[in-house]
C-alpha atoms as a PDB file:
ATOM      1  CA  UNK A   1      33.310-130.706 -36.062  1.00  0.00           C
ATOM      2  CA  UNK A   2      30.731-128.843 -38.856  1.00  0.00           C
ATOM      3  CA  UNK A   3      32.145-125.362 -39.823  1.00  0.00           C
ATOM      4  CA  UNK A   4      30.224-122.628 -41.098  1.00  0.00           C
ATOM      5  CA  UNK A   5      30.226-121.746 -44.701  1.00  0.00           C
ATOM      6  CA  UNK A   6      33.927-119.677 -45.528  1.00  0.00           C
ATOM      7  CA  UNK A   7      34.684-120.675 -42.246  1.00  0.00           C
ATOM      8  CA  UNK A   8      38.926-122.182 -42.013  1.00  0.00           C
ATOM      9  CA  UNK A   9      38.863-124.973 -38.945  1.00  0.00           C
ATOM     10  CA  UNK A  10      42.032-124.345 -36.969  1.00  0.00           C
ATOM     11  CA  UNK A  11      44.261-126.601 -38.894  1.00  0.00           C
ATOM     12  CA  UNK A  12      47.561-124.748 -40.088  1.00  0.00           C
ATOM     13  CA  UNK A  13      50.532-125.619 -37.885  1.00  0.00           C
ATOM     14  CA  UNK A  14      51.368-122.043 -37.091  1.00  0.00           C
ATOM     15  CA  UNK A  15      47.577-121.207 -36.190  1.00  0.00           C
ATOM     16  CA  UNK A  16      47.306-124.559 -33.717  1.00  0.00           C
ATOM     17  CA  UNK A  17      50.720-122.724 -32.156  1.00  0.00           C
ATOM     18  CA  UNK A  18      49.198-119.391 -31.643  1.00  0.00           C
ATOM     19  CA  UNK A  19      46.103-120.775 -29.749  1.00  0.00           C
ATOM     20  CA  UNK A  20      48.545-122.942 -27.954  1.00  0.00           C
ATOM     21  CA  UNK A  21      50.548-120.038 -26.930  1.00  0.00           C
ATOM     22  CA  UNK A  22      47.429-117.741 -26.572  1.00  0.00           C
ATOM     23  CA  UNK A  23      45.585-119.585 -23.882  1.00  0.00           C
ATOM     24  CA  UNK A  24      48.465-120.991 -22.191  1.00  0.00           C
ATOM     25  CA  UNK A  25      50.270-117.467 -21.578  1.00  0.00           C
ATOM     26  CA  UNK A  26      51.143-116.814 -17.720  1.00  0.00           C
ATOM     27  CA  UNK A  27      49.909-113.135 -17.649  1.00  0.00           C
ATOM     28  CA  UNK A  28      47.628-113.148 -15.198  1.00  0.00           C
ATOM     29  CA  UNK A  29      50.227-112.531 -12.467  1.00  0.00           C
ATOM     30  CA  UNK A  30      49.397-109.405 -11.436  1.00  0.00           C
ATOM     31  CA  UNK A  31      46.807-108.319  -9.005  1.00  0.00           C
ATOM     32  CA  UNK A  32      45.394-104.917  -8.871  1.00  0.00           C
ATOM     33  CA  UNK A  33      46.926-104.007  -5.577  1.00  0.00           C
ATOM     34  CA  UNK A  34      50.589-104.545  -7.528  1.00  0.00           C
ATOM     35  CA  UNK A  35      49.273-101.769 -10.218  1.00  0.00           C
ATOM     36  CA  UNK A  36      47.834 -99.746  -7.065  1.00  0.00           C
ATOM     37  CA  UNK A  37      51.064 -99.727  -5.202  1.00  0.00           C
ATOM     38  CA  UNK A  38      53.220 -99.241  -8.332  1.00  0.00           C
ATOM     39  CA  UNK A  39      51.068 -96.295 -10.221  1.00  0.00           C
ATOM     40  CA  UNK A  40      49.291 -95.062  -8.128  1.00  0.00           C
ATOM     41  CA  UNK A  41      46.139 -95.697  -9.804  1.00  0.00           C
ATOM     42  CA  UNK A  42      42.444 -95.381  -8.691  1.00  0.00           C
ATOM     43  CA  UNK A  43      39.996 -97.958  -7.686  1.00  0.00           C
ATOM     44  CA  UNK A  44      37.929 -96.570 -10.828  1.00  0.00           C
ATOM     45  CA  UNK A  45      41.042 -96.591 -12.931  1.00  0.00           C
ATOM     46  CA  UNK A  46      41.628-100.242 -11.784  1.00  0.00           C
ATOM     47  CA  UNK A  47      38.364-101.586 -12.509  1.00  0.00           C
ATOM     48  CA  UNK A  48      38.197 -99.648 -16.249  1.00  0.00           C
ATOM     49  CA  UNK A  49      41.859-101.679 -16.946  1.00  0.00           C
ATOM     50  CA  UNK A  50      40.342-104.980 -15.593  1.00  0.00           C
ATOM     51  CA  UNK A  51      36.682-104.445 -17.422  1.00  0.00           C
ATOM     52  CA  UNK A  52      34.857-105.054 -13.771  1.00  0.00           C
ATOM     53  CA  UNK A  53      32.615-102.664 -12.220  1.00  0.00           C
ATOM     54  CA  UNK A  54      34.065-100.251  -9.693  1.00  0.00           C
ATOM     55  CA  UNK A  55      32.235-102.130  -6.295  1.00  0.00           C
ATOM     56  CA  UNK A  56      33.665-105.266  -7.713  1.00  0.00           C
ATOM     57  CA  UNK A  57      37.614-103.616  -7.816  1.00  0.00           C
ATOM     58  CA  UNK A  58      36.253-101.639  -4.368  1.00  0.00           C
ATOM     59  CA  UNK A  59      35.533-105.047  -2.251  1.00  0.00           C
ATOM     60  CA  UNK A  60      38.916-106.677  -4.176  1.00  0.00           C
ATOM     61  CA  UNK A  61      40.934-104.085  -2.855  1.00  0.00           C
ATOM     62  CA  UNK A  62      39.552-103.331   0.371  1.00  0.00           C
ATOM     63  CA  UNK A  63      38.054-106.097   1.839  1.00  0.00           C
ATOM     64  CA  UNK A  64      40.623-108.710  -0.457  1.00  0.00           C
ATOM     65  CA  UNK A  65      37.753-109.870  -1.519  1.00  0.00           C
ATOM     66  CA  UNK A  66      38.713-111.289  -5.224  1.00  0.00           C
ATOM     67  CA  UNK A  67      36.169-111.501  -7.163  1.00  0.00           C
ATOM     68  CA  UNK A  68      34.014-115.591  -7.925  1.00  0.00           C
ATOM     69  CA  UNK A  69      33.356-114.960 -11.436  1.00  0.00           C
ATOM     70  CA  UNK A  70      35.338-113.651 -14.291  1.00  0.00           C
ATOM     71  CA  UNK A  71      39.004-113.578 -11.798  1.00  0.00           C
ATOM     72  CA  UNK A  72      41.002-115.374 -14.641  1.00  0.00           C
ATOM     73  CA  UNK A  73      39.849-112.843 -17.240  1.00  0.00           C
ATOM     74  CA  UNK A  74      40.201-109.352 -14.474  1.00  0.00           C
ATOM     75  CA  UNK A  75      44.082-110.919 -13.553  1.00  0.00           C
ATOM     76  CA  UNK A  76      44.358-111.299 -17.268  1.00  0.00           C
ATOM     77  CA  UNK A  77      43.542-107.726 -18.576  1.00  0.00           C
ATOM     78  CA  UNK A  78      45.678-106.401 -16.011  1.00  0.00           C
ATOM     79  CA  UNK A  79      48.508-108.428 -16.939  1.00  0.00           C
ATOM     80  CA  UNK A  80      48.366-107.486 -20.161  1.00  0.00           C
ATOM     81  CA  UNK A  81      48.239-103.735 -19.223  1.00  0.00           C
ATOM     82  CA  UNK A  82      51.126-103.925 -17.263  1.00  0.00           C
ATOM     83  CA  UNK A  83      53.138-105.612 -19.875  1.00  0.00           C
ATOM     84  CA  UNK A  84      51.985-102.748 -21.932  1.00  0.00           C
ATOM     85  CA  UNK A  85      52.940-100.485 -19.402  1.00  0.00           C
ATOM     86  CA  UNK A  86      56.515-102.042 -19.226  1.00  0.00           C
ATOM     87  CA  UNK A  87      56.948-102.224 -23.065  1.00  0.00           C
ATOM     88  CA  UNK A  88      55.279-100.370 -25.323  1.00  0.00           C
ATOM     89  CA  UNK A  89      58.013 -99.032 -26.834  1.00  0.00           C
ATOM     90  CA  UNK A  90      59.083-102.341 -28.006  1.00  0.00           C
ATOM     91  CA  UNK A  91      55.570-102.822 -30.029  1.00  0.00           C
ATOM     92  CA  UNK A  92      56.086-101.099 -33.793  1.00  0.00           C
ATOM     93  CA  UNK A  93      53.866 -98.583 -34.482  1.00  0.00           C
ATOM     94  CA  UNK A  94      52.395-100.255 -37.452  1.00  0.00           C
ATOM     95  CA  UNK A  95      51.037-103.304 -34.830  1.00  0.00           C
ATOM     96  CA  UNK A  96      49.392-100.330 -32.928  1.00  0.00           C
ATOM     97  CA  UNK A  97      47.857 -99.204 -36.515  1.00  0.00           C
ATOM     98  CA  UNK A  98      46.784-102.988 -36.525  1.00  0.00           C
ATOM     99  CA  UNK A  99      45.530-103.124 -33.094  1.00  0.00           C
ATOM    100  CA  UNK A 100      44.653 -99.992 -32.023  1.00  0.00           C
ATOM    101  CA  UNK A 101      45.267 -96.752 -34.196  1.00  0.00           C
ATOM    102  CA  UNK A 102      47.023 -94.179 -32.293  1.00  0.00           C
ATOM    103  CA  UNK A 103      46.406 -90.317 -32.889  1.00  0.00           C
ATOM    104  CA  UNK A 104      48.872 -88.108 -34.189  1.00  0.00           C
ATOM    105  CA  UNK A 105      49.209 -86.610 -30.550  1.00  0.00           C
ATOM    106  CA  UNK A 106      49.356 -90.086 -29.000  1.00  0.00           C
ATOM    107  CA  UNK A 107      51.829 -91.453 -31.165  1.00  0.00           C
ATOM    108  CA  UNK A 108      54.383 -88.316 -30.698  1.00  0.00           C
ATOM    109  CA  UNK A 109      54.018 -89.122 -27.035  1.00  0.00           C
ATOM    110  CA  UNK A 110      54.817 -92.551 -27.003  1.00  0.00           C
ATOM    111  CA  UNK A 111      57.543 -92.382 -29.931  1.00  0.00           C
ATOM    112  CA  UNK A 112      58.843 -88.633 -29.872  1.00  0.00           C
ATOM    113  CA  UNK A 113      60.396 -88.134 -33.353  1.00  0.00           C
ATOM    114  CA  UNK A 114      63.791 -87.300 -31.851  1.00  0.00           C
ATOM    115  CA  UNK A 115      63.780 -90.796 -30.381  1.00  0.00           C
ATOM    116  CA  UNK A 116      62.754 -92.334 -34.142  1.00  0.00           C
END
């Protein structure tokens, strides 16, 4: 395999057991009925969490039709939202500085400094 100039190939231990763990991670369990029944969420809401269009989360939810293309990667997001949903206050907020800043008024919600 050729690799771009000031490109690294995937070689380090630890980085060969990230991708490992990264692609083979079970969080596409959830379906967006499961995050409809449990928050109460819109079809719009739904399909904004997956990244589908709303007629594709309209026909998965009421005619259970799930969608050909791009399933894996709709179940996926919407895993991974409802793992954030379940534990975001176990993430640091210097990851979510990392990941994805927070403002001032979002971070006092999710960490209230009387909880600090």
């Amino acid at each position: 395999m050729t690799h771009r100039s000031g490109q690294s190939p995937l070689g380090d231990v630890v980085e060969r057991s990230l991708f490992r763990l990264y692609v083979n991670c079970q969080l596409s369990g959830v379906t967006p009925d499961q995050l409809y029944q449990e928050y109460d969420f819109n079809y719009e809401q739904l399909a904004m969490i997956a990244g589908c269009s709303i007629s594709t989360m309209t026909r998965w939810m009421t005619q259970n039709r799930e969608p050909r293309v791009l399933k894996d990667v709709y179940t996926r997001r919407l895993g991974e939202f409802h793992l954030l949903l379940h534990h975001y206050q176990q993430i640091p907020p210097q990851i979510w500085d990392v990941v994805c800043p927070l403002t001032p008024r979002l971070r006092a919600i999710l960490y209230p400094p009387n909880q600090a």
